[in-house]
C-alpha atoms as a PDB file:
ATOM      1  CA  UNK A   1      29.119 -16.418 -13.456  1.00  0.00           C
ATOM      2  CA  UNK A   2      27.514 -17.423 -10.475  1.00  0.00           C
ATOM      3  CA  UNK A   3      26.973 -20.578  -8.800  1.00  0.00           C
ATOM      4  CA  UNK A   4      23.315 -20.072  -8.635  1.00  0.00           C
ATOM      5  CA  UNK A   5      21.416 -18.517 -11.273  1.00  0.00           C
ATOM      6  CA  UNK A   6      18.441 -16.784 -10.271  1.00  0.00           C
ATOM      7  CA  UNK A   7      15.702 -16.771 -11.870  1.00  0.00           C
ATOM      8  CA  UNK A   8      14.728 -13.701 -13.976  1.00  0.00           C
ATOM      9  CA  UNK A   9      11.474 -12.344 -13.099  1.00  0.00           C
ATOM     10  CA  UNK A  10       9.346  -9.355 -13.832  1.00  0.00           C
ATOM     11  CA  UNK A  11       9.939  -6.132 -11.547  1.00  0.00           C
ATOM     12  CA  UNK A  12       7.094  -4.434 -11.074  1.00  0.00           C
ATOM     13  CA  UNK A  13       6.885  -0.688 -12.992  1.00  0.00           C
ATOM     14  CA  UNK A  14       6.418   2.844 -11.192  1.00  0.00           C
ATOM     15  CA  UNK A  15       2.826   2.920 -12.662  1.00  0.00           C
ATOM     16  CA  UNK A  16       1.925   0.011 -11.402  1.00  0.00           C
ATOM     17  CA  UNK A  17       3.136   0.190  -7.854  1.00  0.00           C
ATOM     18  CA  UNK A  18       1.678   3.636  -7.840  1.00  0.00           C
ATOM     19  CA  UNK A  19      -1.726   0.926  -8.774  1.00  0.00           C
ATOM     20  CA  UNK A  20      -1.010  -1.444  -6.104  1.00  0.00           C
ATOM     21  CA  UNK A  21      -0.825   2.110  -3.716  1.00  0.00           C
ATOM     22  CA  UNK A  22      -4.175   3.507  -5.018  1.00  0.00           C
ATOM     23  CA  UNK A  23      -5.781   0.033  -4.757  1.00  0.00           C
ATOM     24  CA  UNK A  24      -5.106  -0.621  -1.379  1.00  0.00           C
ATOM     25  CA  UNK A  25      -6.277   3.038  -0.373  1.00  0.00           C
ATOM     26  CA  UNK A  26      -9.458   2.334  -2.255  1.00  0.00           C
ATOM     27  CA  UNK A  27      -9.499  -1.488  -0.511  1.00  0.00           C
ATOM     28  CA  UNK A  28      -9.437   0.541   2.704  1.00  0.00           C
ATOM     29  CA  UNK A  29     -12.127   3.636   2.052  1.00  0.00           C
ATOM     30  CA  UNK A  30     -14.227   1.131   0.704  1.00  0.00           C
ATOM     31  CA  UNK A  31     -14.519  -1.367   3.482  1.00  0.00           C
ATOM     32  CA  UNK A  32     -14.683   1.977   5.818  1.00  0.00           C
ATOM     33  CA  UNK A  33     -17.598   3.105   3.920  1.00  0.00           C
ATOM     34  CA  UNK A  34     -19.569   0.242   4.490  1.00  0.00           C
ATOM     35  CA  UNK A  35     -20.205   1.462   7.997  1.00  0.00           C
ATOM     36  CA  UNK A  36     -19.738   5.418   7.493  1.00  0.00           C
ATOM     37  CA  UNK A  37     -21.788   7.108   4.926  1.00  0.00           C
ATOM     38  CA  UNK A  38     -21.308   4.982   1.628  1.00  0.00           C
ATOM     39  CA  UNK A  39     -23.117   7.174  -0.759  1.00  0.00           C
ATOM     40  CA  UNK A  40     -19.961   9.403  -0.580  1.00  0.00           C
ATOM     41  CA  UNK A  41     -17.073   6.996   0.916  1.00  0.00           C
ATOM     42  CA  UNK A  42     -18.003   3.911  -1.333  1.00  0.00           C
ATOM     43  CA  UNK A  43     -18.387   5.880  -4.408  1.00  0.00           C
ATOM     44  CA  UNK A  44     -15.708   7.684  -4.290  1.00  0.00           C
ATOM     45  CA  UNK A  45     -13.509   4.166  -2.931  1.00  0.00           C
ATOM     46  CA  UNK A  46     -15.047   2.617  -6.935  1.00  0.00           C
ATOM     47  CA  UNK A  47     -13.495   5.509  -8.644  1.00  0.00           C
ATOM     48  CA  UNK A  48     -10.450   5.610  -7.072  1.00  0.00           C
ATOM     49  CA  UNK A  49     -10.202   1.762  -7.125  1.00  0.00           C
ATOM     50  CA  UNK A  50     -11.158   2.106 -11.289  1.00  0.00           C
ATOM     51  CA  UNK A  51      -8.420   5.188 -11.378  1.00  0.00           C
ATOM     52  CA  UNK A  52      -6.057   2.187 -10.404  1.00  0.00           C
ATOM     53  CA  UNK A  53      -6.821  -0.218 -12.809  1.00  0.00           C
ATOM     54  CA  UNK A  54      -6.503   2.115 -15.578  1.00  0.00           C
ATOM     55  CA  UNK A  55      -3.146   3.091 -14.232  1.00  0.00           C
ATOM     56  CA  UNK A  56      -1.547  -0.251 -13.055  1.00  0.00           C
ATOM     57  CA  UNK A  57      -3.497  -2.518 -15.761  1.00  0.00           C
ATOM     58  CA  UNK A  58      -4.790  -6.081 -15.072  1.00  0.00           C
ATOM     59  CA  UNK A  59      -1.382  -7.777 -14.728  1.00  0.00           C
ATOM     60  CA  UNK A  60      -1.369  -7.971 -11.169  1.00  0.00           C
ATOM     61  CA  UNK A  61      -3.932  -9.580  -8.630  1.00  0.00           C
ATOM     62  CA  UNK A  62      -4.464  -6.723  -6.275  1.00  0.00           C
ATOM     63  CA  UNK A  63      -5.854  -3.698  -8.478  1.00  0.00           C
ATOM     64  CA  UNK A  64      -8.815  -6.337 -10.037  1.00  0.00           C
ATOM     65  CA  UNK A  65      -9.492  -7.854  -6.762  1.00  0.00           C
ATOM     66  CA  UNK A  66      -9.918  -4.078  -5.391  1.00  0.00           C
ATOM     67  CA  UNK A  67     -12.568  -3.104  -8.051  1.00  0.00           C
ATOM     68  CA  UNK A  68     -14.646  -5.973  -7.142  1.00  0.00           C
ATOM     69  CA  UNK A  69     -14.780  -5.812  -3.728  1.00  0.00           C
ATOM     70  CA  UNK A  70     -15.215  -1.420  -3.613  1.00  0.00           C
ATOM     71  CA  UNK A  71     -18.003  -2.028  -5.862  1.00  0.00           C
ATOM     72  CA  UNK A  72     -19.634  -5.247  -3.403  1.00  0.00           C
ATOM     73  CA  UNK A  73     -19.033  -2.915  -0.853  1.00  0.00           C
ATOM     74  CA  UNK A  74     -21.024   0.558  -2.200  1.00  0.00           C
ATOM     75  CA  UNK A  75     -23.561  -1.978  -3.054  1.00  0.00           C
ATOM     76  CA  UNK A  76     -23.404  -3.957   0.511  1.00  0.00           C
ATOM     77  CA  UNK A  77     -23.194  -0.220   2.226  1.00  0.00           C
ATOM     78  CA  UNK A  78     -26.087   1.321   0.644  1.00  0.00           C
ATOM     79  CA  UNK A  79     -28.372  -1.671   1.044  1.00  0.00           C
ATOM     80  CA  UNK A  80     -27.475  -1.302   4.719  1.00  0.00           C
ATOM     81  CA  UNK A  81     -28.138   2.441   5.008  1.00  0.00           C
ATOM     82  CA  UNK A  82     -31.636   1.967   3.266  1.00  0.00           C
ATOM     83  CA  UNK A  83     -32.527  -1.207   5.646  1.00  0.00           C
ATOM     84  CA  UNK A  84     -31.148   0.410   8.805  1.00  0.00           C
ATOM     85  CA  UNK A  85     -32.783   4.126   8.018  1.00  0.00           C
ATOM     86  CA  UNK A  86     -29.095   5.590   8.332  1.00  0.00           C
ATOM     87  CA  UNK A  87     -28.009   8.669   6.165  1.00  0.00           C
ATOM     88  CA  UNK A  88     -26.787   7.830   2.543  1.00  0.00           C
ATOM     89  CA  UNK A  89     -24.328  11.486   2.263  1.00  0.00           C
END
């Protein structure tokens, strides 16, 4: 035994740092694709970002945070390509 005991807490699994991985990759695309076509960047940032959460599950704060904010930004991105007259694809 050990002078200090530590306190047991939850490691996280393969799958779901292979999650936090894809999340932040879709975090990134997606905030990209607000600027640089979004019709193709943003969409494919939601699905990758959705890819995620079915792998990693809802247990962790980064892979639900991710799916929100891809899908604020296809919406965000698209809205700005309309109002701006910029190309969609």
């Amino acid at each position: 035994m050990s002078a200090y005991e530590h306190e047991s807490r939850r490691d996280a699994t393969p799958s779901q740092l292979a999650a936090d991985f894809l999340a932040t990759f879709a975090l990134f695309a997606g905030l990209v694709g607000i600027v640089y076509t979004p019709g193709l960047v943003c969409t494919a940032a939601v699905v990758v970002a959705i890819l995620a959460a079915t792998i990693g599950g809802r247990d962790r704060w980064l892979v639900p945070f991710t799916v929100v904010v891809t899908g604020t930004c296809w919406f965000v991105g698209m809205a700005l390509a309309v109002l701006l007259e910029r190309p969609i694809f």
